[in-house]
Protein backbone atom coordinates (compact mmCIF):
# COMPACT_ATOMS: atom_id res chain seq x y z
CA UNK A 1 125.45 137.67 298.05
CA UNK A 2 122.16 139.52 297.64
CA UNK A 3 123.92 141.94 294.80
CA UNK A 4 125.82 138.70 292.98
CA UNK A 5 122.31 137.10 292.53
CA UNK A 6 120.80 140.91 291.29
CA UNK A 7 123.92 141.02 288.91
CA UNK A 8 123.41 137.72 287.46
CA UNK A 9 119.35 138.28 287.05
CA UNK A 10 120.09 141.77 285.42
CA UNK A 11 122.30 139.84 283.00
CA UNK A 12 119.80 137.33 281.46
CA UNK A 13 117.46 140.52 281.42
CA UNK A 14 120.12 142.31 278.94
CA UNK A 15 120.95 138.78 277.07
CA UNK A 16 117.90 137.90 275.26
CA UNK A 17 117.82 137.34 271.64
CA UNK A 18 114.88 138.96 269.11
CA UNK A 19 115.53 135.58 267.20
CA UNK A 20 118.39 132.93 268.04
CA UNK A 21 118.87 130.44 264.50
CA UNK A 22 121.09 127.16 264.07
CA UNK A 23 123.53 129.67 262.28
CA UNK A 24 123.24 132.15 265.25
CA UNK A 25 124.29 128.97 267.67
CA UNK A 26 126.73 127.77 265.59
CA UNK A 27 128.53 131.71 265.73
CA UNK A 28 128.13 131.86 268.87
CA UNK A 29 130.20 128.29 269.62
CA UNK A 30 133.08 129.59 266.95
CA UNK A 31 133.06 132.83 269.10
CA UNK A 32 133.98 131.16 272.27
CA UNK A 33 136.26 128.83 270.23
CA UNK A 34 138.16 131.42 269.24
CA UNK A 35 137.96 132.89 272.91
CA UNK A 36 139.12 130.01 274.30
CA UNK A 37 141.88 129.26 271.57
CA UNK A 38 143.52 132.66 271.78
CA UNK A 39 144.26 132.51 275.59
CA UNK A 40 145.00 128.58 275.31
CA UNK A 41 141.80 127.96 277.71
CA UNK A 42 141.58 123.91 278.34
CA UNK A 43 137.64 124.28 278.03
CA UNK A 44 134.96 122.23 276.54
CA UNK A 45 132.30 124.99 274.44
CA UNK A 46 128.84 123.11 274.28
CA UNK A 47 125.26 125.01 272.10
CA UNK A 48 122.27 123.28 272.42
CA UNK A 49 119.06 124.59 270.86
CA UNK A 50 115.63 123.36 270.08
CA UNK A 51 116.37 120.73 271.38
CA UNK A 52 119.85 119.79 269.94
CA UNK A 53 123.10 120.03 270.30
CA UNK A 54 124.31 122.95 267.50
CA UNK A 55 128.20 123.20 268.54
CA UNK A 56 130.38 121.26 270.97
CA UNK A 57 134.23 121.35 270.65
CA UNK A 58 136.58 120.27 273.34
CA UNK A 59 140.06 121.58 273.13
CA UNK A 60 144.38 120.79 274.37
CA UNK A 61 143.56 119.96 278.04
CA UNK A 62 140.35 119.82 278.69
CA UNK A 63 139.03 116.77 280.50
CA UNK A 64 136.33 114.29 279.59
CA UNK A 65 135.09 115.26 282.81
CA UNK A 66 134.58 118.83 281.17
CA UNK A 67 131.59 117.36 278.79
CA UNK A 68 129.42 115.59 281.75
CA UNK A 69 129.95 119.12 283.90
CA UNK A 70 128.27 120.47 280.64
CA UNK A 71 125.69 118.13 280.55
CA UNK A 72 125.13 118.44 284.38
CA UNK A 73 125.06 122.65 283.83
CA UNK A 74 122.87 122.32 280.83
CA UNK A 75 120.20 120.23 282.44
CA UNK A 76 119.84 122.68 284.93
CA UNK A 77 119.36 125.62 283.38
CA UNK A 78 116.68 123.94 281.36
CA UNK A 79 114.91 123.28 284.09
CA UNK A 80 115.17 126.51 286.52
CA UNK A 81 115.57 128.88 282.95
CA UNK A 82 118.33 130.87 284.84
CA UNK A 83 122.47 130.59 284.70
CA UNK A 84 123.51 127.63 286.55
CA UNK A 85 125.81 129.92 288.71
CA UNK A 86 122.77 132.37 289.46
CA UNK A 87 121.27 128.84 290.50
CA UNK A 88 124.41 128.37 292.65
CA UNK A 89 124.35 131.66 294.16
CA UNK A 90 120.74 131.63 295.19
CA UNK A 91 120.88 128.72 297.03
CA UNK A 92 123.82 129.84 298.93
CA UNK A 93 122.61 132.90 299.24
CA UNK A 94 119.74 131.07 301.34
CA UNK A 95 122.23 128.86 302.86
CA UNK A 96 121.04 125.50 300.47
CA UNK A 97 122.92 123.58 298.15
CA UNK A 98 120.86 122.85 294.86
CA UNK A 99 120.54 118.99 295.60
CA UNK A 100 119.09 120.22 299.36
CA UNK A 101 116.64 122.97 297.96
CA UNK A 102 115.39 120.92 294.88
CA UNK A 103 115.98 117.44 295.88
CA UNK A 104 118.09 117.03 292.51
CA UNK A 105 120.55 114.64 292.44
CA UNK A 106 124.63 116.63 291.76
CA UNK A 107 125.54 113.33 289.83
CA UNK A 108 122.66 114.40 287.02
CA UNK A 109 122.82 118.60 287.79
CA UNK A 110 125.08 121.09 288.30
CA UNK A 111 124.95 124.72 289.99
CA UNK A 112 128.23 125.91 288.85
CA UNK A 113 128.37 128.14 286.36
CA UNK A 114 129.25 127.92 283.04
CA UNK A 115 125.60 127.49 281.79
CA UNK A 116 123.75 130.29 280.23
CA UNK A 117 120.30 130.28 279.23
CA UNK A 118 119.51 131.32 275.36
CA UNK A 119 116.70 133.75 275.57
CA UNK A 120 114.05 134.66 273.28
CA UNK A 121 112.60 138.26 274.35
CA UNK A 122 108.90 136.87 273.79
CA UNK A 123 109.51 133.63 273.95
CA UNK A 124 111.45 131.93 277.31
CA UNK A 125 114.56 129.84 277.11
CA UNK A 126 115.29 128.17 274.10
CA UNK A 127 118.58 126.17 274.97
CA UNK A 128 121.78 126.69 276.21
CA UNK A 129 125.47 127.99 275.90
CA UNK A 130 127.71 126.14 278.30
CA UNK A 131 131.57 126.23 278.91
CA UNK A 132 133.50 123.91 281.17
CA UNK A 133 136.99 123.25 282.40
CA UNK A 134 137.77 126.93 284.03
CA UNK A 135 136.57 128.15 287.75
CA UNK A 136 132.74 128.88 287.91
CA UNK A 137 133.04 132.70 287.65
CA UNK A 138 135.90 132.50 284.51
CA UNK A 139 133.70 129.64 282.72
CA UNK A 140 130.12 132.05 283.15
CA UNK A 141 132.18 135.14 282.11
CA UNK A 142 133.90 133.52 279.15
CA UNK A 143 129.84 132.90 278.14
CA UNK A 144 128.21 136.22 278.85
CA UNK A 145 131.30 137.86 276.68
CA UNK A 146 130.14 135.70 273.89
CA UNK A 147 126.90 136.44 274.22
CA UNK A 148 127.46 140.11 274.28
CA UNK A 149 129.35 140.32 271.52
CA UNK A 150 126.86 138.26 269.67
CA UNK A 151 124.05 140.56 270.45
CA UNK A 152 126.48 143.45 269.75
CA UNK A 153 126.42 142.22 266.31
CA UNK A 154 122.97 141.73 265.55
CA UNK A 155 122.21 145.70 266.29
């Protein structure tokens, strides 16, 4: 579990933005819309930024479930800056749930993944990019691919 948690810190090393706009999050939400659309995902795609929501489409088969697991994943990586799945796999890495480590309650936050933290290189976590309605590992993936290819870009 000790290399999932390395993996997952080495990836919001790599993932951070020189500048991240209201354009950049809106990209970034059409990205995974598109993502999501071609292989007919039933996800819910959720930006928030500076402390606003910037894109959040729900498509065919999601659940309305999907948008308070995207609240729940949002609010913690706010708090802890990291993916809510590398929040997830620490604590079970140490044996904890989140709720038992941080005294949080799981009906207001989430340590599944699906939530990545926007970075600035100089400047901490920004907001959030969070997908919902896939397993943990397929909803963080689906993210970090975005991400990528958005950085990819800005080269």
């Amino acid at each position: 579990m000790d290399a999932q948690v390395d993996m997952l810190l080495a990836q919001e090393s790599k993932l951070q933005f020189s500048s991240f706009s209201f354009e950049d999050g809106v990209s970034v939400g059409l990205d995974l819309l598109d993502r999501a659309r071609l292989d007919k995902l039933p996800v819910v795609v959720d930006v928030f930024a500076y402390g606003q929501q910037l894109f959040h489409a729900a498509l065919p088969r999601s659940q309305a479930d999907n948008g308070e697991w995207v609240a729940r994943k949002r609010r913690t990586v706010l708090r802890f800056s990291h993916s809510s799945l590398y929040m997830g796999t620490y604590c079970k890495s140490i044996g904890m749930e989140l709720d038992q480590k941080y005294y949080l309650p799981p009906c207001t936050y989430a340590s599944q993944g699906g939530g990545f933290p926007i970075l600035l290189r100089d400047g901490g976590v920004i907001g959030v990019v969070t997908v919902s309605g896939l397993a943990e590992e397929d909803d963080h993936a689906l993210v970090v691919a975005a991400l990528e290819a958005h950085l990819t870009k800005q080269q």
